[in-house]
C-alpha atoms as a PDB file:
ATOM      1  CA  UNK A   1      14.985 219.207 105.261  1.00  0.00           C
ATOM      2  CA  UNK A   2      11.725 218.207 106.952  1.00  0.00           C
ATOM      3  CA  UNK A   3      11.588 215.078 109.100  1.00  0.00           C
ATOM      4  CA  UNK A   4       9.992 212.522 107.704  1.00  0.00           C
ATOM      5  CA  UNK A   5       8.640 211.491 111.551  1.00  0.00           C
ATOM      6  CA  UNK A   6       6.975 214.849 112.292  1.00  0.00           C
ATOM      7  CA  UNK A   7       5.316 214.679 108.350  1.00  0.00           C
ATOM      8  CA  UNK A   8       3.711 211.620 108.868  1.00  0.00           C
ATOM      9  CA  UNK A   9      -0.444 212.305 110.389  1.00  0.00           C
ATOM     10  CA  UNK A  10      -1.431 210.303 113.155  1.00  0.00           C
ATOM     11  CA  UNK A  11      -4.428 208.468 112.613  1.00  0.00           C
ATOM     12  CA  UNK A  12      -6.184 208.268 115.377  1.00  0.00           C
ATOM     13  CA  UNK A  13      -6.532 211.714 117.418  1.00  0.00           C
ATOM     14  CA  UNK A  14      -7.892 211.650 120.723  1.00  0.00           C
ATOM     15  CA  UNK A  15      -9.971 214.523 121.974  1.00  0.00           C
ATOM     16  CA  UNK A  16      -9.999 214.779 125.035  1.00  0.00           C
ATOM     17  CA  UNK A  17     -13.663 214.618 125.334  1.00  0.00           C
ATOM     18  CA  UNK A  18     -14.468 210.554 125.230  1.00  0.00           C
ATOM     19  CA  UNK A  19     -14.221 210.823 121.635  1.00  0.00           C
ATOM     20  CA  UNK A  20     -11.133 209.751 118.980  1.00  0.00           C
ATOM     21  CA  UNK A  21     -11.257 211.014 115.005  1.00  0.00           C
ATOM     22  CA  UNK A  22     -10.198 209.354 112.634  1.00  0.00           C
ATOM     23  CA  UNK A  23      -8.139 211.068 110.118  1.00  0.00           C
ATOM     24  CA  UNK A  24      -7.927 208.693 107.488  1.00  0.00           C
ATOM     25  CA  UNK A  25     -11.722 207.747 107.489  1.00  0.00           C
ATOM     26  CA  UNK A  26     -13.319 210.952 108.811  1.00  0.00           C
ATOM     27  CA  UNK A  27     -15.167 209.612 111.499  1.00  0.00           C
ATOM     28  CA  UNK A  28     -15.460 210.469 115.304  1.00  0.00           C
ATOM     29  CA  UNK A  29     -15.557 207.319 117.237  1.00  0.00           C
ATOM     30  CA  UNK A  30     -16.585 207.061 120.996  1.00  0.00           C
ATOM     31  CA  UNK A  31     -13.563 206.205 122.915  1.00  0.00           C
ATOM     32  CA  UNK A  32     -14.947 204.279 125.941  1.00  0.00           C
ATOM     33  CA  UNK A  33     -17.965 201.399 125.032  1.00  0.00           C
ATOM     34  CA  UNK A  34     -20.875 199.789 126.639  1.00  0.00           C
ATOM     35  CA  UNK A  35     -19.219 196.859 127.519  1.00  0.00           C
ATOM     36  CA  UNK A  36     -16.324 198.797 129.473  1.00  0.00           C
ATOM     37  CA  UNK A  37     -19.113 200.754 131.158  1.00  0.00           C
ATOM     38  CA  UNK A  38     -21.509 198.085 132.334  1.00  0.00           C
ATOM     39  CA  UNK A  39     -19.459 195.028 132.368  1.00  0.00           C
ATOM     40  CA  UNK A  40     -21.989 192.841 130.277  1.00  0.00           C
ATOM     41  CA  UNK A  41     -22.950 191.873 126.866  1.00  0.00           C
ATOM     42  CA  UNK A  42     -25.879 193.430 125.786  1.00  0.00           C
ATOM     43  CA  UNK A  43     -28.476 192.494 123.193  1.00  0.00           C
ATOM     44  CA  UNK A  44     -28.719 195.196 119.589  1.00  0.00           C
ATOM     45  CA  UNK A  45     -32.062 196.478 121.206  1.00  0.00           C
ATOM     46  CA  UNK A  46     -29.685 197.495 124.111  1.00  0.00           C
ATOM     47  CA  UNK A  47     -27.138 199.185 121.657  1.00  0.00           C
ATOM     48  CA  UNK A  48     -29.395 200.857 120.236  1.00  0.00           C
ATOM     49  CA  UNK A  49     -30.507 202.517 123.516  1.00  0.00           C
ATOM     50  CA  UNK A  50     -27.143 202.963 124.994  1.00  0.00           C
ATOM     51  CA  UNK A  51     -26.686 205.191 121.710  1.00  0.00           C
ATOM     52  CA  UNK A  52     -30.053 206.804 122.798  1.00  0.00           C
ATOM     53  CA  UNK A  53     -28.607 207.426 126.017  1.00  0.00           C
ATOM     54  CA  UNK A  54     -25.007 208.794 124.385  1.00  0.00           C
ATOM     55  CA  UNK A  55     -27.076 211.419 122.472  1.00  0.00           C
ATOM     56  CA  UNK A  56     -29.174 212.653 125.502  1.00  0.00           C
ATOM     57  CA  UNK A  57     -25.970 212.791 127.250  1.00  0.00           C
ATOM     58  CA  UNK A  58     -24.335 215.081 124.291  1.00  0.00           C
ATOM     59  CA  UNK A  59     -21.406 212.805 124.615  1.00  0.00           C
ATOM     60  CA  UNK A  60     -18.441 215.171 123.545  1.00  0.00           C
ATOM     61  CA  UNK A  61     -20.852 217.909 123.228  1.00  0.00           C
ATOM     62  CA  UNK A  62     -22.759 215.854 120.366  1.00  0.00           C
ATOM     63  CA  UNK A  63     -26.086 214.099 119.747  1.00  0.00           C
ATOM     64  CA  UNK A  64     -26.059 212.317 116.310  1.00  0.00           C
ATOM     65  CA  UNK A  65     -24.571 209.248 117.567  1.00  0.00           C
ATOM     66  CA  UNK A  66     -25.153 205.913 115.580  1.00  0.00           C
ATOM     67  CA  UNK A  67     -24.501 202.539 115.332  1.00  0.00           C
ATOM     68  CA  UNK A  68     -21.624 201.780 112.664  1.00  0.00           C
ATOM     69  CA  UNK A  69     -21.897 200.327 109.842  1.00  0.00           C
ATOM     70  CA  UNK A  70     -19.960 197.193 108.626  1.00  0.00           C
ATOM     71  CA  UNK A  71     -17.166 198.891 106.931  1.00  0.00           C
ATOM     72  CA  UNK A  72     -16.927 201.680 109.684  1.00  0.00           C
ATOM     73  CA  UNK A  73     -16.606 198.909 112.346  1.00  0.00           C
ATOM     74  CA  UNK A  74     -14.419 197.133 109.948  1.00  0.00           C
ATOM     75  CA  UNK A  75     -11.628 200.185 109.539  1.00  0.00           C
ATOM     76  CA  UNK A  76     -10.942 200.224 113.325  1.00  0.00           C
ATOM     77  CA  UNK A  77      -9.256 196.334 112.669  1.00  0.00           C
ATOM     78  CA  UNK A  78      -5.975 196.551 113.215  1.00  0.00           C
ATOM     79  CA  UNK A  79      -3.710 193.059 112.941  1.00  0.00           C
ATOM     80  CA  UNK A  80      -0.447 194.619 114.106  1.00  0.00           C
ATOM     81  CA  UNK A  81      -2.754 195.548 117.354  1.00  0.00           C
ATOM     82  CA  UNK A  82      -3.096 192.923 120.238  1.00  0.00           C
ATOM     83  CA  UNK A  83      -4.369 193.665 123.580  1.00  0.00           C
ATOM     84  CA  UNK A  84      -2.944 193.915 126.662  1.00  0.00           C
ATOM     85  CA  UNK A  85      -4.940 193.694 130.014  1.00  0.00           C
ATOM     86  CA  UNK A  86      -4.489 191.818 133.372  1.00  0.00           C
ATOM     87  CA  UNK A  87      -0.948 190.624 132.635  1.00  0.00           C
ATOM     88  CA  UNK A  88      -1.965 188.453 129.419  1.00  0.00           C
ATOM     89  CA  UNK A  89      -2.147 189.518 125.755  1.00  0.00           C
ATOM     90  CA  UNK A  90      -5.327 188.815 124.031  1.00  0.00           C
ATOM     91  CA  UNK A  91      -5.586 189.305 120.290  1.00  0.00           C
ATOM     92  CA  UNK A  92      -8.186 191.975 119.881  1.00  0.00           C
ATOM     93  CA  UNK A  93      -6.891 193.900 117.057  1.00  0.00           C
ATOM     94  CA  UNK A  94      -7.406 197.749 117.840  1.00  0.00           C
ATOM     95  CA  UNK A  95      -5.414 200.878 118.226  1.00  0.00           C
ATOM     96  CA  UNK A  96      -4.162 201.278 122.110  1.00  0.00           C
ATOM     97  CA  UNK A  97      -6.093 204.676 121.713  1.00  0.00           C
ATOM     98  CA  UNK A  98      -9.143 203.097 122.239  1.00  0.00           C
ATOM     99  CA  UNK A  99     -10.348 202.010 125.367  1.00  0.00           C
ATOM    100  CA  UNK A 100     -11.010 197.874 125.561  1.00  0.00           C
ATOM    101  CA  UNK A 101     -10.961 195.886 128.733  1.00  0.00           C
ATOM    102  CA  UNK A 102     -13.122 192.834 127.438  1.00  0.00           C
ATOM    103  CA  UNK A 103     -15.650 192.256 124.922  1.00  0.00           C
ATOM    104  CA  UNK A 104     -14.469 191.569 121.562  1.00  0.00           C
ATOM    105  CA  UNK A 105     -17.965 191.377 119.532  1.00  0.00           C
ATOM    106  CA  UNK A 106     -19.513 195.136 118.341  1.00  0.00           C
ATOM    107  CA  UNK A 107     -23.232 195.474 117.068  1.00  0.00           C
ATOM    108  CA  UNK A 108     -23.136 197.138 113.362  1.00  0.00           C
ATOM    109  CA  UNK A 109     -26.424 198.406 112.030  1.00  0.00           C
ATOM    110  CA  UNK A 110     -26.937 196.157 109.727  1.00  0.00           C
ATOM    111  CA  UNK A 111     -29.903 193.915 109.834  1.00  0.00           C
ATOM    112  CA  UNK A 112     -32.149 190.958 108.177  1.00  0.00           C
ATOM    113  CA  UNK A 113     -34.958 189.886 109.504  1.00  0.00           C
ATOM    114  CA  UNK A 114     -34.464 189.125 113.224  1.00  0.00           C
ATOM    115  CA  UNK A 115     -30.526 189.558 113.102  1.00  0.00           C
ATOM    116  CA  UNK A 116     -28.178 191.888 113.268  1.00  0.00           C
ATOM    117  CA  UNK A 117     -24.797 191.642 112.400  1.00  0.00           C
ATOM    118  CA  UNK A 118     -21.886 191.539 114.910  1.00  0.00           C
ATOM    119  CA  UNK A 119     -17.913 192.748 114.203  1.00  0.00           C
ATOM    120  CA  UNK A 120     -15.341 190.784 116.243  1.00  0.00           C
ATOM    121  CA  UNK A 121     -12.383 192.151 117.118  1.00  0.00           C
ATOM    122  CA  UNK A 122     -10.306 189.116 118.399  1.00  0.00           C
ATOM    123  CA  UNK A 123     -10.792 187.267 114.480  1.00  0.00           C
ATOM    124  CA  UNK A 124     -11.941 190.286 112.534  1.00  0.00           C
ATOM    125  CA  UNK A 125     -14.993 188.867 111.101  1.00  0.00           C
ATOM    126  CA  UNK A 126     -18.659 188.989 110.928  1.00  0.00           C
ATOM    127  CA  UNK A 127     -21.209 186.969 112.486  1.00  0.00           C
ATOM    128  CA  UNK A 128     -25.245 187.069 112.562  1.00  0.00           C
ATOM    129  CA  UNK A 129     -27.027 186.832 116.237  1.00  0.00           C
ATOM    130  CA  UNK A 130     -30.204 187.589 116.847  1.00  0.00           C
ATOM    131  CA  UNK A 131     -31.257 191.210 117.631  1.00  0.00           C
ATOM    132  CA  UNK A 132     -32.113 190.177 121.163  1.00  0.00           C
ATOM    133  CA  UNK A 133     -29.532 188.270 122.297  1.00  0.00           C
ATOM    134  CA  UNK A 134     -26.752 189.094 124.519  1.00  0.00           C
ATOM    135  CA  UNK A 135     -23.696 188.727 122.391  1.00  0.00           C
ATOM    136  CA  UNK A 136     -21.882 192.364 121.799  1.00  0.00           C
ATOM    137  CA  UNK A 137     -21.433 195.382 122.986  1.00  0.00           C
ATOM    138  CA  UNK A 138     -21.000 198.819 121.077  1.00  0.00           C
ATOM    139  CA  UNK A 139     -18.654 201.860 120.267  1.00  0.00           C
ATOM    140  CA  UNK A 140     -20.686 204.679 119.023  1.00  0.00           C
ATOM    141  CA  UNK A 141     -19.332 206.036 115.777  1.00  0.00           C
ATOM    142  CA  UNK A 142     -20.769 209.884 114.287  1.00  0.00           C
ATOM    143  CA  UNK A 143     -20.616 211.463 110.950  1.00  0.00           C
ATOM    144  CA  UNK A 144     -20.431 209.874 107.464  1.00  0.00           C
ATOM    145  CA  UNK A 145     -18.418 207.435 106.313  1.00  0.00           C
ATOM    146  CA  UNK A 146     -16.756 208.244 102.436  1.00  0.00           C
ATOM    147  CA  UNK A 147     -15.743 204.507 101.258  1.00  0.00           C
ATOM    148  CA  UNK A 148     -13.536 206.630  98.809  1.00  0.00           C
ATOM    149  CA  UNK A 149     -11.450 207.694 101.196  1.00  0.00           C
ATOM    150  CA  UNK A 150     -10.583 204.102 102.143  1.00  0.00           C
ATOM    151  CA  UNK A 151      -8.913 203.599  98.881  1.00  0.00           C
ATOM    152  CA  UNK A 152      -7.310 206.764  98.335  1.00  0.00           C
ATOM    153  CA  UNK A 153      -3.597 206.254  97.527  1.00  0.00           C
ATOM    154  CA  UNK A 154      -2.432 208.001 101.149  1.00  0.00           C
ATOM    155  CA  UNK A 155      -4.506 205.358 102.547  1.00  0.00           C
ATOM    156  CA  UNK A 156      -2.975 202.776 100.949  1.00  0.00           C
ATOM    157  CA  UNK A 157       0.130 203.710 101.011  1.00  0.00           C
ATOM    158  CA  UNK A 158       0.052 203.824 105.217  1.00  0.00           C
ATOM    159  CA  UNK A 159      -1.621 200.129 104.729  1.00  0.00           C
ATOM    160  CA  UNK A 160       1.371 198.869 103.095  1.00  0.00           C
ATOM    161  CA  UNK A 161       3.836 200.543 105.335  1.00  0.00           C
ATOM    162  CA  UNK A 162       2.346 198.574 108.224  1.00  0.00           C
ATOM    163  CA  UNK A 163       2.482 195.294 106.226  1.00  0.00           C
END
């Protein structure tokens, strides 16, 4: 009889190269971020160059390295997640795996007109700031995102085991 413990997949797999993978999404997530790193907010120009930066650094020995997408950002969301850091809890809803000291707003690449759009991790939802102004930070995400596989029944059936 196999144990139903050692049949369940982890989701999140950590590397051991700054990177995690996701195995219900497919994607390869940075595990550190640019807030952790430099201690500030930074404006979506700024993301976008930190990603630069990532790439010409061959950050876990790759160099496609992008700004997520709503949905991407979105999956990481976890509400059974709080944060722990200092001594005091604060509600920023992502998997222990991933390295978070502060910062709870991430740059997506979405954009219209002179916004871009921000994920926050402490409400999980969106908001629109202006490309230059110094309200997130960034996790750098690689590979393609399959929305499909976000509603595959293994998917869902982990979702509703949490909740």
């Amino acid at each position: 009889m196999t144990n139903q413990n050692n049949s369940k997949k982890q989701r999140f797999i950590d590397n051991d190269n700054g990177t995690i993978t996701d195995s219900c999404t497919g994607l390869m997530w940075q595990e550190g971020y640019a807030y952790r790193e430099t201690g500030n907010y930074i404006s979506w120009y700024d993301a976008n160059s930190y990603i630069k930066k990532l790439n010409k650094q061959k950050l876990g020995n790759f160099f496609d390295w992008r700004l997520p997408n709503k949905l991407e950002i979105q999956s990481l969301y976890e509400i059974a997640h709080p944060f722990q850091s200092r001594g005091k809890t604060f509600v920023l809803h992502i998997d222990p795996v991933f390295e978070f000291s502060y910062g709870s707003c991430f740059w997506t690449s979405r954009t219209k007109l002179s916004a871009a759009l921000g994920f926050e991790f402490d409400a999980g939802d969106t908001h629109w700031y202006a490309q230059g102004s110094i309200s997130g930070t960034v996790r750098a995400v690689r590979l393609s995102s399959d929305p499909s596989i976000q509603i595959k029944s293994r998917w869902a059936d982990q979702l509703t085991r949490i909740f």
